[in-house]
N, C-alpha and C. Protein backbone atom coordinates (compact mmCIF):
# COMPACT_ATOMS: atom_id res chain seq x y z
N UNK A 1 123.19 6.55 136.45
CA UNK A 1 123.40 7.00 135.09
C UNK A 1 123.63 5.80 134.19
N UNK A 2 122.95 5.95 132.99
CA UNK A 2 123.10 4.54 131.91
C UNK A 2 124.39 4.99 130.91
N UNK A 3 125.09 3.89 130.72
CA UNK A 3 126.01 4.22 129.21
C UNK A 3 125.40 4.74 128.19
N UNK A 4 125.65 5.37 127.04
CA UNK A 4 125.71 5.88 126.01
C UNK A 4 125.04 4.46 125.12
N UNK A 5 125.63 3.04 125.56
CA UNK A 5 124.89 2.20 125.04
C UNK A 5 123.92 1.75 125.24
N UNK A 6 123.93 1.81 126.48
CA UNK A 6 122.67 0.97 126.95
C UNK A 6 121.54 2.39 126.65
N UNK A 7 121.63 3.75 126.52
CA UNK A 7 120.46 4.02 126.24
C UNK A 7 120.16 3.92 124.80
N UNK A 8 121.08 3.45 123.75
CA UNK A 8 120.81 3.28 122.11
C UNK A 8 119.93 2.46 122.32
N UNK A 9 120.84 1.51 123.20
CA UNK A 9 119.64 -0.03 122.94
C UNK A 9 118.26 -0.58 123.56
N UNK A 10 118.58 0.69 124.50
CA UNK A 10 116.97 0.72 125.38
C UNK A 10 116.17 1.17 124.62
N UNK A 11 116.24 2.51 123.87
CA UNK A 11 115.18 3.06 122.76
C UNK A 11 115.09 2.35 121.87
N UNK A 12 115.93 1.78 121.44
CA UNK A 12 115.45 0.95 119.58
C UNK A 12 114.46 -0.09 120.46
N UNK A 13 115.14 -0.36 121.15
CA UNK A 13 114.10 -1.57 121.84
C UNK A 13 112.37 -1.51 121.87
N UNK A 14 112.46 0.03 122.60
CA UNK A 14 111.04 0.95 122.83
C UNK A 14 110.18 1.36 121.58
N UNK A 15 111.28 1.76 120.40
CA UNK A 15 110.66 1.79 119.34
C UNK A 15 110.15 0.92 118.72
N UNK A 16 110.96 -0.24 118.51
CA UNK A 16 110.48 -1.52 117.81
C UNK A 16 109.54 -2.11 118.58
N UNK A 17 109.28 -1.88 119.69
CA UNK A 17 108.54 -2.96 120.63
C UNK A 17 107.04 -1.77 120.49
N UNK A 18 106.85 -0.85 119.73
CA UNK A 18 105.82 -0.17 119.44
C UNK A 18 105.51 -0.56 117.98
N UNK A 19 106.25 -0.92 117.21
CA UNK A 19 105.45 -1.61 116.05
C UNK A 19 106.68 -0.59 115.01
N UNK A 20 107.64 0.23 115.01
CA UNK A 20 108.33 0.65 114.17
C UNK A 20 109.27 -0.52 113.66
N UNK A 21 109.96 -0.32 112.12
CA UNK A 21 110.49 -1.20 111.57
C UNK A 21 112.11 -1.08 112.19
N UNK A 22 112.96 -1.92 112.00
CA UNK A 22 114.10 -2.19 112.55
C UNK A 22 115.25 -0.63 112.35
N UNK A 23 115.01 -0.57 110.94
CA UNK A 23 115.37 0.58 110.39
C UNK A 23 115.45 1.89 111.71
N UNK A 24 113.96 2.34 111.32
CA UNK A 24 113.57 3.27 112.15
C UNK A 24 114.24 3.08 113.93
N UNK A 25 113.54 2.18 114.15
CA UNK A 25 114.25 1.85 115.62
C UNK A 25 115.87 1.96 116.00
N UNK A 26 116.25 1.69 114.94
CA UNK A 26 118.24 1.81 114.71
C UNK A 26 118.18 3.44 115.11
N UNK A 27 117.82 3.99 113.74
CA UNK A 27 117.81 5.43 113.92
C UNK A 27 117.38 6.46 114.91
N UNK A 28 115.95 5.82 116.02
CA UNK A 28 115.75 6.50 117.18
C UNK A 28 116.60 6.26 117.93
N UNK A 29 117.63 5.16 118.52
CA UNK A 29 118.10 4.69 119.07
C UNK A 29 119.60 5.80 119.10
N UNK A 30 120.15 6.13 117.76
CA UNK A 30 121.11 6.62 117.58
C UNK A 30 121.12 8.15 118.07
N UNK A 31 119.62 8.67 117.77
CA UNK A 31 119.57 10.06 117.67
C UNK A 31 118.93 10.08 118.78
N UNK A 32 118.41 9.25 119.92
CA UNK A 32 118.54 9.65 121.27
C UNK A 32 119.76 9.41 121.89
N UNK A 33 121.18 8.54 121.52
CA UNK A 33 122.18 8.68 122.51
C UNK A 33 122.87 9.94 121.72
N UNK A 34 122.51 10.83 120.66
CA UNK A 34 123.63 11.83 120.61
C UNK A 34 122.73 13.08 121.46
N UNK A 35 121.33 13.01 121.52
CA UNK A 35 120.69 13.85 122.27
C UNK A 35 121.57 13.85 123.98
N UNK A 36 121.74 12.74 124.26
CA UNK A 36 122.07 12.83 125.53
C UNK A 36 123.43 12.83 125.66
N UNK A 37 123.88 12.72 124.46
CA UNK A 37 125.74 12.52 124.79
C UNK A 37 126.09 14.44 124.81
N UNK A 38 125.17 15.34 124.24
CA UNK A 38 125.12 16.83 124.48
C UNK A 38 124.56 17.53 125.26
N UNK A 39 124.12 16.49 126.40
CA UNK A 39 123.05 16.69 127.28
C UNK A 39 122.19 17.47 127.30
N UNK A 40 121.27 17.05 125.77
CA UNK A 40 119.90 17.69 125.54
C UNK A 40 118.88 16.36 126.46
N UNK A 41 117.14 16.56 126.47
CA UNK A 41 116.50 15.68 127.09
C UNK A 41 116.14 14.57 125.97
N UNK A 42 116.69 13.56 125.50
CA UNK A 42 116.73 12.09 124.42
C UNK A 42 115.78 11.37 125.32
N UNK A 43 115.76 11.08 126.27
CA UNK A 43 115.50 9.85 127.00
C UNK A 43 113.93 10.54 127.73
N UNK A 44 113.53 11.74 127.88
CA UNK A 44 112.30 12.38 128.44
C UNK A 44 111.57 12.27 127.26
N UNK A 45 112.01 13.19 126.34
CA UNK A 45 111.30 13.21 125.14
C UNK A 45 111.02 12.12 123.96
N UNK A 46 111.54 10.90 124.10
CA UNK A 46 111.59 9.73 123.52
C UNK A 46 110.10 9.34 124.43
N UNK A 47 110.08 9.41 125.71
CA UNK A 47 109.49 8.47 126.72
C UNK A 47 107.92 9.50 126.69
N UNK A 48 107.68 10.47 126.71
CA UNK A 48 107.09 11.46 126.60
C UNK A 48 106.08 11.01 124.89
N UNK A 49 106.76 10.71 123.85
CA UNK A 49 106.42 10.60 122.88
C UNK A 49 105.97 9.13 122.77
N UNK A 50 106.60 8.37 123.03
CA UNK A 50 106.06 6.84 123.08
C UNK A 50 104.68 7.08 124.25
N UNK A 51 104.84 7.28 125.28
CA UNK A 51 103.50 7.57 125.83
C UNK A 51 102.31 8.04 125.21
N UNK A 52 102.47 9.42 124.24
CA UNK A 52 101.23 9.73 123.52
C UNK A 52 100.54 9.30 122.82
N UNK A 53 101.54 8.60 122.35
CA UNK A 53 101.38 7.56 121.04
C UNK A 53 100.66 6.41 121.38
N UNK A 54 101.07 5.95 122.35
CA UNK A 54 99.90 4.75 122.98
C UNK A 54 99.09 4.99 123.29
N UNK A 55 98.81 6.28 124.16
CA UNK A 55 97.32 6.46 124.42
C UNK A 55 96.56 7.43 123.50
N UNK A 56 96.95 8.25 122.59
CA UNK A 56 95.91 8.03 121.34
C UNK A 56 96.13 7.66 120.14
N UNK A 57 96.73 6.35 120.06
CA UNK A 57 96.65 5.69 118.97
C UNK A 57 96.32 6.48 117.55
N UNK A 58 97.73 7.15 117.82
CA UNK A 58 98.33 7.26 116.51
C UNK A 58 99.00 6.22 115.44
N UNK A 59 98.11 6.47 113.96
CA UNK A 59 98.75 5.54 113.40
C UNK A 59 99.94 6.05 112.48
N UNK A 60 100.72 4.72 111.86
CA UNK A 60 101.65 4.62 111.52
C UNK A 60 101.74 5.82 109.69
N UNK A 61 102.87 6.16 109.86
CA UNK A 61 102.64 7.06 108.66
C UNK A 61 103.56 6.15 107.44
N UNK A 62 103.16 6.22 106.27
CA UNK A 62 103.59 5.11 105.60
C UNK A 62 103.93 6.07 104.17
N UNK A 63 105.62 6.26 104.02
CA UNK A 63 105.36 6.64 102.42
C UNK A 63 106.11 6.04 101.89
């Protein structure tokens, strides 16, 4: 089982290391450790979604 921190900082990591801005990556990061601190699935569905995203190159939405 990972800390509460180490999964913030594993996702921002995952996010940013996909091309999201720091911002954004803060904020996935946050709202997957409260997903899992209620033990909803944060860490499937984060991983699940970064996967799709790479393989069909979805682009970035910009407003």
């Amino acid at each position: 089982m990972k800390s509460l921190s180490e999964i913030e900082t594993t996702s921002k990591r995952a996010s940013r290391a996909l091309g999201y801005s720091w911002g954004i990556s803060e904020e996935v990061g946050k709202s997957v450790r409260l997903l899992e601190m209620f033990n909803f699935e944060g860490i499937k569905n984060l991983n699940e979604y970064l996967n799709e995203k790479k393989d069909k190159k979805f682009e970035n939405l910009n407003l």
